[in-house]
N, C-alpha and C. Protein backbone atom coordinates (compact mmCIF):
# COMPACT_ATOMS: atom_id res chain seq x y z
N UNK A 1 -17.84 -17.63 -15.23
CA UNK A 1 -17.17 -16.49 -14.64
C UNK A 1 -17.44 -16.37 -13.15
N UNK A 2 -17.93 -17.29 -12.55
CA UNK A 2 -18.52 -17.09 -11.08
C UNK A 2 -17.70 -18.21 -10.46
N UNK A 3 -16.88 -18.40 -11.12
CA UNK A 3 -15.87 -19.37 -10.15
C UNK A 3 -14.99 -18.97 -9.33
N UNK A 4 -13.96 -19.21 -8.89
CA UNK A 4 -12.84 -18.58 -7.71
C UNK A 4 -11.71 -18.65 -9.02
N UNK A 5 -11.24 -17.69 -8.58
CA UNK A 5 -9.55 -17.35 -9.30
C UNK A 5 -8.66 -18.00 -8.96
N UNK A 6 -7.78 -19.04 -9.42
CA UNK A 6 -6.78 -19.82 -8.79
C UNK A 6 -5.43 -19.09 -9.33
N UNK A 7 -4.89 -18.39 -7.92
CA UNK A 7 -3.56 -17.80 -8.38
C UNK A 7 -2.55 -19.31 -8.42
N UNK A 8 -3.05 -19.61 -7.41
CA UNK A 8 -1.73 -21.05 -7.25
C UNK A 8 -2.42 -22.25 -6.26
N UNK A 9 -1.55 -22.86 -5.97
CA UNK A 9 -2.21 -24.23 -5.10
C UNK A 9 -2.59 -23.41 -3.77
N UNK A 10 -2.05 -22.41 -3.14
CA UNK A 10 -2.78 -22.31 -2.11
C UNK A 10 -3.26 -20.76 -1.77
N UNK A 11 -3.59 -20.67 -2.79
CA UNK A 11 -4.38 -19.06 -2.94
C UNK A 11 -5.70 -19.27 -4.19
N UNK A 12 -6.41 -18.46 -3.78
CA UNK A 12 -7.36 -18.64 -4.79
C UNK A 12 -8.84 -17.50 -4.01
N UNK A 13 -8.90 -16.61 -5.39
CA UNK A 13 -9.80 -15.69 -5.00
C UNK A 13 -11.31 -15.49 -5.13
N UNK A 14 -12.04 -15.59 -4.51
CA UNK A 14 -13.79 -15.95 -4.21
C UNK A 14 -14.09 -14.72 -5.53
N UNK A 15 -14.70 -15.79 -6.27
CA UNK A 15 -15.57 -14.45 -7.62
C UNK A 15 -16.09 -13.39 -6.98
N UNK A 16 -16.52 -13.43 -5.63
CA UNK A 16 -17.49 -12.08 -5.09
C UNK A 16 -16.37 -10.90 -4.85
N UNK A 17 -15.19 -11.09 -4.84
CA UNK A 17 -13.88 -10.37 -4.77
C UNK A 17 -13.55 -9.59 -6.05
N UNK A 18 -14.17 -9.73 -7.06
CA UNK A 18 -14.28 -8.96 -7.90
C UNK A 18 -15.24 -8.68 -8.67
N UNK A 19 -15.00 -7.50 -9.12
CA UNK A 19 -15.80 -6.16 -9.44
C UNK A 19 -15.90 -6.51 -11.20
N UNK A 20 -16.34 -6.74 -12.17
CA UNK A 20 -16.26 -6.41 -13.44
C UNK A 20 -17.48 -5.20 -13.69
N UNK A 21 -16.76 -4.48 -14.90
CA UNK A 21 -17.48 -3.22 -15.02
C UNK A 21 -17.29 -3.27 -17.30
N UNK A 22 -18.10 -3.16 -17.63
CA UNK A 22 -18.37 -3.22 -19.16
C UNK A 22 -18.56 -1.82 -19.89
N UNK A 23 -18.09 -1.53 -20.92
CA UNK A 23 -18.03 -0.24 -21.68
C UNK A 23 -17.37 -0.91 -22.86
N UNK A 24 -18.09 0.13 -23.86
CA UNK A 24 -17.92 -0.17 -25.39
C UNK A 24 -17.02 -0.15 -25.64
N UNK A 25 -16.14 -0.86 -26.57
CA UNK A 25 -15.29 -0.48 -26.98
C UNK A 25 -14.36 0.00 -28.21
N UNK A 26 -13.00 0.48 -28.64
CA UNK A 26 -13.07 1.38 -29.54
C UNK A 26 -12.41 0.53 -30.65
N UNK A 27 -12.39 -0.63 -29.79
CA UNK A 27 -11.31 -1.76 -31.06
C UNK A 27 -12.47 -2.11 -32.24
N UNK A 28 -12.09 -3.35 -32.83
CA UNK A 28 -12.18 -3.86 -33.99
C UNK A 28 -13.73 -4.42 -33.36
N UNK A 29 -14.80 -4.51 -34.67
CA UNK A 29 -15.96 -5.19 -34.01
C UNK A 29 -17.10 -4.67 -34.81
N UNK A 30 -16.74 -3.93 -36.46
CA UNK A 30 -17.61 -3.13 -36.91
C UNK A 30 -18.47 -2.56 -36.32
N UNK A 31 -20.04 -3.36 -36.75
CA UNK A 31 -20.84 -2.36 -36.33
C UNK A 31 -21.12 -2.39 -34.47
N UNK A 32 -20.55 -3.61 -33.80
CA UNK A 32 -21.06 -4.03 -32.78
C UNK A 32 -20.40 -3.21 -31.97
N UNK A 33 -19.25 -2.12 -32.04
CA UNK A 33 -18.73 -1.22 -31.64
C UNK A 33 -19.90 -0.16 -31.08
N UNK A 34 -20.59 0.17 -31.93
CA UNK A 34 -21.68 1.10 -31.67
C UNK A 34 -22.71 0.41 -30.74
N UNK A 35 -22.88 -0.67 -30.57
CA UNK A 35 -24.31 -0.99 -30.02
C UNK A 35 -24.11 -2.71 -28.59
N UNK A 36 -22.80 -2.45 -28.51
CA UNK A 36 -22.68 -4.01 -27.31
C UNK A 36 -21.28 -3.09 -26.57
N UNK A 37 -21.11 -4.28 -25.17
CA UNK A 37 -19.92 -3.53 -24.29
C UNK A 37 -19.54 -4.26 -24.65
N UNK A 38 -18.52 -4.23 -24.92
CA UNK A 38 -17.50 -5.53 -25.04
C UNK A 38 -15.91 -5.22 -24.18
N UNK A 39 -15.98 -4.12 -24.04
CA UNK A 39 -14.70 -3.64 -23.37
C UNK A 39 -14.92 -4.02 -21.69
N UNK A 40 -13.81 -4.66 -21.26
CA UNK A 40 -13.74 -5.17 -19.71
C UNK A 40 -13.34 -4.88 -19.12
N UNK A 41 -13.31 -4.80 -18.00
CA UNK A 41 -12.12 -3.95 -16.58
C UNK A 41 -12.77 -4.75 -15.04
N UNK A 42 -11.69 -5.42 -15.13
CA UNK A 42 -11.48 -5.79 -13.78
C UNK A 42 -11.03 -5.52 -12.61
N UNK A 43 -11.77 -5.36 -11.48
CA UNK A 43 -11.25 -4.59 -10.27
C UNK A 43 -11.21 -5.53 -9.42
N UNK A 44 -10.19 -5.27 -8.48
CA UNK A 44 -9.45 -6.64 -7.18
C UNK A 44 -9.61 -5.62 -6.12
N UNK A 45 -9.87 -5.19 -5.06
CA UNK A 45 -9.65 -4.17 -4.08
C UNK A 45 -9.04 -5.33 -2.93
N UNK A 46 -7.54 -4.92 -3.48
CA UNK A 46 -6.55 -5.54 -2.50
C UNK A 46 -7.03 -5.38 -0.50
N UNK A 47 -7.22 -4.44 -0.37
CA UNK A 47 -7.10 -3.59 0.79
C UNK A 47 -8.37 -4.79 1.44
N UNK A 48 -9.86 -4.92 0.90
CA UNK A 48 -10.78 -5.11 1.26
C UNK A 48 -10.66 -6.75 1.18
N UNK A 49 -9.65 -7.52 0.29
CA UNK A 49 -9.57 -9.07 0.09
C UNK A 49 -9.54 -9.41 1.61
N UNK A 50 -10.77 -10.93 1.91
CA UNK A 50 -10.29 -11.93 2.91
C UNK A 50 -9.40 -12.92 2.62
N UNK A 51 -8.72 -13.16 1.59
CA UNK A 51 -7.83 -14.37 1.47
C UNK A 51 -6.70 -13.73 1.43
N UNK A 52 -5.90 -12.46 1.13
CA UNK A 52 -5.03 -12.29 1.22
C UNK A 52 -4.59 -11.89 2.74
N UNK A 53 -3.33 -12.65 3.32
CA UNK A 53 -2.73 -12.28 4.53
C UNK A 53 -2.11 -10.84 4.73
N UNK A 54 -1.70 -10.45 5.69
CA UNK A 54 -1.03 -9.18 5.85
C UNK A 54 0.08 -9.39 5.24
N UNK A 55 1.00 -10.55 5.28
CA UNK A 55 2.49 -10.11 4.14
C UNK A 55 2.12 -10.30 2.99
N UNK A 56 1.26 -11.09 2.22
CA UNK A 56 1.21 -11.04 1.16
C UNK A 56 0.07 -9.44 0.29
N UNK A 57 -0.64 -9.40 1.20
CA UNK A 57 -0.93 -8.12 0.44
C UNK A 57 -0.16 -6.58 1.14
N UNK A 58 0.65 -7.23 1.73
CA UNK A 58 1.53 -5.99 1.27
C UNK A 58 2.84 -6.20 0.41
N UNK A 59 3.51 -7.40 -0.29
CA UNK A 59 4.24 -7.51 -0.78
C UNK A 59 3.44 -6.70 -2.31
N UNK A 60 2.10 -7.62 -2.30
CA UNK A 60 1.47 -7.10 -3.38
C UNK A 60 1.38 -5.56 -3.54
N UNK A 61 0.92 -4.99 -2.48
CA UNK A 61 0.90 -3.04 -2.75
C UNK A 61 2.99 -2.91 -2.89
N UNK A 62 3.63 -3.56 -2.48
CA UNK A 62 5.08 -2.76 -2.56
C UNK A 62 5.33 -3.15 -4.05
N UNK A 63 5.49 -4.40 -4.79
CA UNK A 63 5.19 -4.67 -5.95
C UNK A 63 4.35 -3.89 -7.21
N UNK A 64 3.24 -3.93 -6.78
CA UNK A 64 2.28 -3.61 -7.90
C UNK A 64 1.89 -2.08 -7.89
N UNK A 65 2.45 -1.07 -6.69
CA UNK A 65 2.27 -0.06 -6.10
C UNK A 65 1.92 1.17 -7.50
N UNK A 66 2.24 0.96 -8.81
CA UNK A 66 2.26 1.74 -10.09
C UNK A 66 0.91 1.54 -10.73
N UNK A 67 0.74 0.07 -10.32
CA UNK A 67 -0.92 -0.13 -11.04
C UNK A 67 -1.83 -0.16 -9.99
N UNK A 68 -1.85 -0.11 -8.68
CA UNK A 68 -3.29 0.10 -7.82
C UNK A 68 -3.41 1.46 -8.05
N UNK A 69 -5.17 1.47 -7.64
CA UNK A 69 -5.17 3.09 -7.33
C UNK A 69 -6.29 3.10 -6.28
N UNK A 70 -5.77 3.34 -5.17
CA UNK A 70 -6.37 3.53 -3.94
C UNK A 70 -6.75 1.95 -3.33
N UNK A 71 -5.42 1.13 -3.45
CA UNK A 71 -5.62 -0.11 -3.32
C UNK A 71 -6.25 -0.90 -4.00
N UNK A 72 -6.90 -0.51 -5.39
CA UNK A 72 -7.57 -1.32 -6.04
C UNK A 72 -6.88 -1.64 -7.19
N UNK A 73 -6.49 -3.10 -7.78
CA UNK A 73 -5.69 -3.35 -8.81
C UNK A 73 -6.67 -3.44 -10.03
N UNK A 74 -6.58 -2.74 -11.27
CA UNK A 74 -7.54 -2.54 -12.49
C UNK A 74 -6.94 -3.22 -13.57
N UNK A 75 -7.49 -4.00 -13.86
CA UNK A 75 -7.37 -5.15 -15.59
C UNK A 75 -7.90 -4.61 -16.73
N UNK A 76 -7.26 -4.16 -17.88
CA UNK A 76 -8.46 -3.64 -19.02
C UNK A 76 -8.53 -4.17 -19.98
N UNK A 77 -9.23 -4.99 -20.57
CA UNK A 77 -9.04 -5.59 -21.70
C UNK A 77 -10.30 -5.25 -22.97
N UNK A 78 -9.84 -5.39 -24.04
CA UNK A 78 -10.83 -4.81 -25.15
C UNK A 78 -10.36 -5.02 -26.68
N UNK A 79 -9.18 -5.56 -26.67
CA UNK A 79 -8.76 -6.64 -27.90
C UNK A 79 -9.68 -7.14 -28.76
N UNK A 80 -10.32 -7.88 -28.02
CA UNK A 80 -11.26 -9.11 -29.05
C UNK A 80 -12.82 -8.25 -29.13
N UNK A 81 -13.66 -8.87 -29.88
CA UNK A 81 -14.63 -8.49 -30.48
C UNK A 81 -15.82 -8.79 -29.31
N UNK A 82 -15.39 -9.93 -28.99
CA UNK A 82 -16.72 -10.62 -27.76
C UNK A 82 -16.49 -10.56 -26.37
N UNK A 83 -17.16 -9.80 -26.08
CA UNK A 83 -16.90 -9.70 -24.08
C UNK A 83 -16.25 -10.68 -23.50
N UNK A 84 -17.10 -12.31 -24.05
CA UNK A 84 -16.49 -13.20 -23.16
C UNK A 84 -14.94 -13.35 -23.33
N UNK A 85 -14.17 -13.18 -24.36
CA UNK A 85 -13.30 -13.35 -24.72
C UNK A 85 -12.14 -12.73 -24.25
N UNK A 86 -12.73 -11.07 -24.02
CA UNK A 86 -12.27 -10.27 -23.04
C UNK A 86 -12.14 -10.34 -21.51
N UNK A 87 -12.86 -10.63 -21.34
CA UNK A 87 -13.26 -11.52 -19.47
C UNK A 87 -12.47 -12.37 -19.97
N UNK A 88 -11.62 -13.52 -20.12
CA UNK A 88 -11.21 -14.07 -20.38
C UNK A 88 -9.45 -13.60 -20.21
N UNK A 89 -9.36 -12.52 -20.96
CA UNK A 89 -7.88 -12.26 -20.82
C UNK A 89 -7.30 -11.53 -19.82
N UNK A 90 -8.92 -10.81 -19.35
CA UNK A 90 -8.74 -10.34 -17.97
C UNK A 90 -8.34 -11.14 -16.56
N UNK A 91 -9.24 -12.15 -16.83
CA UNK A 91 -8.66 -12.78 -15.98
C UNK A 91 -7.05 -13.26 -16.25
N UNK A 92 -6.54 -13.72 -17.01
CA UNK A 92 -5.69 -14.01 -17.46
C UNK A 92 -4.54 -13.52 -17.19
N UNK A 93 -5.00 -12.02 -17.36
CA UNK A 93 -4.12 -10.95 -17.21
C UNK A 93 -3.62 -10.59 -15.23
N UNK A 94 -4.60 -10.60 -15.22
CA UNK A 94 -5.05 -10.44 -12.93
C UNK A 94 -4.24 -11.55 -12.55
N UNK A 95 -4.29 -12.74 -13.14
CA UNK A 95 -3.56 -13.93 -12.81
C UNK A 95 -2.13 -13.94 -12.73
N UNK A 96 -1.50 -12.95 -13.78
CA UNK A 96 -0.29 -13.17 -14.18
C UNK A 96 0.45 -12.11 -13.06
N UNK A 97 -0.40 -11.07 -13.36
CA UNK A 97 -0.24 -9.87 -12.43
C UNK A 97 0.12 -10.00 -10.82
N UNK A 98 -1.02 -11.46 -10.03
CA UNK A 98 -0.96 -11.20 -8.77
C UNK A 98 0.32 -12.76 -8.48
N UNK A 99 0.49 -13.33 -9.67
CA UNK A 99 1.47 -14.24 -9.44
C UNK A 99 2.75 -13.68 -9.23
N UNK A 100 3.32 -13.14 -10.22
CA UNK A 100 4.66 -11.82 -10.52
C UNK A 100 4.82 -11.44 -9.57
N UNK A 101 3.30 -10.90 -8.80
CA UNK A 101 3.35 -9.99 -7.63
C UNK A 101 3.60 -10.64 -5.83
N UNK A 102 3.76 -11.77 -6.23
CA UNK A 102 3.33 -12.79 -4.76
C UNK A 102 4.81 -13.77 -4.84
N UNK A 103 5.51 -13.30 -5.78
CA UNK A 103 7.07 -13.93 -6.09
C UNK A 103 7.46 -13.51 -4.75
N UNK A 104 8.38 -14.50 -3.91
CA UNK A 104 9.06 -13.97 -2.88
C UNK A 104 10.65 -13.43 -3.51
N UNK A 105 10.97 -12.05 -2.27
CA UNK A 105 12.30 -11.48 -3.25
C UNK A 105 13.48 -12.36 -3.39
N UNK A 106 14.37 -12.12 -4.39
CA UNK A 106 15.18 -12.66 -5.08
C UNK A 106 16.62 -12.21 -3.78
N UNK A 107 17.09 -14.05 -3.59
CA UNK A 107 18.29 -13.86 -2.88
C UNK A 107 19.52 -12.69 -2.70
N UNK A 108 19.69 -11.72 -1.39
CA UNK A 108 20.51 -10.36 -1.65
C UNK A 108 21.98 -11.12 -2.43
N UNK A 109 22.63 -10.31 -3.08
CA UNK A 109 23.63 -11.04 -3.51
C UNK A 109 25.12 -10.41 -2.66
N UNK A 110 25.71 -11.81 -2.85
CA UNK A 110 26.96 -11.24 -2.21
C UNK A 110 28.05 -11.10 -2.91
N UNK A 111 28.61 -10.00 -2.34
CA UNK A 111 29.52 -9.50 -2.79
C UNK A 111 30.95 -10.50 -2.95
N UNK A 112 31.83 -10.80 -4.01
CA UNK A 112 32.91 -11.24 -4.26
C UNK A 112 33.94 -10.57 -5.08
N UNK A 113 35.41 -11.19 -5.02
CA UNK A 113 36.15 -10.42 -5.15
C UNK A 113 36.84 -11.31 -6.50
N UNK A 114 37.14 -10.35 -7.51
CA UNK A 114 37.88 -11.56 -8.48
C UNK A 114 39.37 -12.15 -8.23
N UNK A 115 39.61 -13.26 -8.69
CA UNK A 115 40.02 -14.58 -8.27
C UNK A 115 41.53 -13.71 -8.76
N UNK A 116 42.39 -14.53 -8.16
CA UNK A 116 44.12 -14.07 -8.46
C UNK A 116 44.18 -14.53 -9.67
N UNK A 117 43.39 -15.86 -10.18
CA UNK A 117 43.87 -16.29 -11.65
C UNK A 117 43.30 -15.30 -12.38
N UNK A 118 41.74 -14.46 -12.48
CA UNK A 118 41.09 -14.19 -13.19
C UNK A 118 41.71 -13.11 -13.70
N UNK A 119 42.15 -11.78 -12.25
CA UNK A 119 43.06 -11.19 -12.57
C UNK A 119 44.34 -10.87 -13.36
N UNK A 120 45.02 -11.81 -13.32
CA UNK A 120 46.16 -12.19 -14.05
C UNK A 120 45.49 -12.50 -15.84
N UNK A 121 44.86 -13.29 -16.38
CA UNK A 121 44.29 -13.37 -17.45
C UNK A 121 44.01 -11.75 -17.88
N UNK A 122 43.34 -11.32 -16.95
CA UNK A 122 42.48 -9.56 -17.36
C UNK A 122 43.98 -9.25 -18.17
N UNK A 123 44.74 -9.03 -17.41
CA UNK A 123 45.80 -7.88 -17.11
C UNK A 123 46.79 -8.48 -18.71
N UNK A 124 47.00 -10.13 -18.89
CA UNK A 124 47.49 -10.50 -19.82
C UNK A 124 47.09 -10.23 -21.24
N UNK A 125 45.53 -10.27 -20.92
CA UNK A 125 44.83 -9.87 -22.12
C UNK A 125 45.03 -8.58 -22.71
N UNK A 126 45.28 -7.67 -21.09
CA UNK A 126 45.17 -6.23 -21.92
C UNK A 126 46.92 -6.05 -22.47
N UNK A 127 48.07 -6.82 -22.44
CA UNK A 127 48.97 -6.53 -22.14
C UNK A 127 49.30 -6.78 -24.02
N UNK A 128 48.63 -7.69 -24.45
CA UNK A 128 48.17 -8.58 -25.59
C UNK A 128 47.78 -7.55 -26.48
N UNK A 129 46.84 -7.02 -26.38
CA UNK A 129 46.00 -6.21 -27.30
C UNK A 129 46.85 -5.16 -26.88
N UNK A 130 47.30 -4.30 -26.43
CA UNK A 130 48.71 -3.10 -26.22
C UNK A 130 49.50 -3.97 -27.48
N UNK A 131 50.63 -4.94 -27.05
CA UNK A 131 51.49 -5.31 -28.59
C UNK A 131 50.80 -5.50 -29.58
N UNK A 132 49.48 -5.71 -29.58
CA UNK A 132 48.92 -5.89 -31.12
C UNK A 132 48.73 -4.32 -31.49
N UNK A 133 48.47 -3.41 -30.96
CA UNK A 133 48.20 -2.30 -31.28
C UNK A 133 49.97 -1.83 -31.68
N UNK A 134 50.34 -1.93 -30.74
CA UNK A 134 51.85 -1.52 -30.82
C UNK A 134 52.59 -1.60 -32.50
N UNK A 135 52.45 -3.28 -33.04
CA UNK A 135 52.73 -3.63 -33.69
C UNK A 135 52.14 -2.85 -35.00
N UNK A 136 50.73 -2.77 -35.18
CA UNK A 136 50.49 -1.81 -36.01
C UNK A 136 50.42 -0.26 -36.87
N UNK A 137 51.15 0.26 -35.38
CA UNK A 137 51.55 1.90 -35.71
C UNK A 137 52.43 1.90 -37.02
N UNK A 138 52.23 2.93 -37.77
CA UNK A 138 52.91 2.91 -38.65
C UNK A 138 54.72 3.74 -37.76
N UNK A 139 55.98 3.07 -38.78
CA UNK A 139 56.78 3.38 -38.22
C UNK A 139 57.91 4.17 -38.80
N UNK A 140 58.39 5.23 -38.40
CA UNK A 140 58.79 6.46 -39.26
C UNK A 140 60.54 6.40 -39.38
N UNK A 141 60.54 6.27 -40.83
CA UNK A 141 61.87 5.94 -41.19
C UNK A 141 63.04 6.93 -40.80
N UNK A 142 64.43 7.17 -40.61
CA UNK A 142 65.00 8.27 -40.78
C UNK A 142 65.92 8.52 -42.04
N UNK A 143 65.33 7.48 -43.13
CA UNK A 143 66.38 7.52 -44.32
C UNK A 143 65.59 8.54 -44.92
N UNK A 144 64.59 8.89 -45.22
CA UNK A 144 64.05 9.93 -46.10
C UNK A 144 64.71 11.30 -45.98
């Protein structure tokens, strides 16, 4: 657990960059519930990171802006029975989190106009389903 975090090939976060903090937890674990921490929480304090640049940790606060709190991004994990296991998904979890979060934005899109053929099809189609409807009204005799 004292290794560096590899978000990607050219990021990667120094273990001293995060905070883990342990508390019991309420999941599955019989008796070991009562008497071990096994519950995990991981803290990143974006604000205070040396590897993150100025655009990327602010893409990260405009992104992730719902889960920091006071610039600090929090992991909780408490699933499994054994701490390590939990540290484990935490990280896992921080990983997925600051990847998602470090996505550059998605091309603006441009605006287009539909095609003269496409049009024409629309308009045929609806012209189509009108006589099919048409055809089915019932139709009222005047011999009665």
């Amino acid at each position: 657990m004292d290794r560096d975090l590899v978000i990607h090939q050219r990021l990667a976060i120094p273990a001293a960059e995060l905070q883990w903090r342990f508390t019991r937890s309420s999941g599955p674990g019989g008796q070991n519930v009562n008497k071990l921490e096994t519950a995990v929480e991981l803290l990143f304090d974006l604000q205070a990171s040396a590897v993150l640049g100025e655009v990327r940790r602010q893409r990260l606060q405009e992104r992730l802006g719902p889960k920091l709190s006071g610039g600090v991004l929090r992991v909780v994990a408490a699933e499994h029975r054994s701490q390590w296991r939990n540290r484990q998904l935490a990280l896992e979890r921080l990983v997925q989190l600051l990847r998602e979060g470090l996505k550059p934005p998605p091309k603006p899109r441009r605006a287009t106009k539909p095609t003269r053929g496409s049009q024409r099809r629309r308009l045929d189609a609806k012209k189509q389903r009108g006589q099919l409807k048409q055809q089915r009204q019932r139709r009222h005799h005047s011999d009665d």
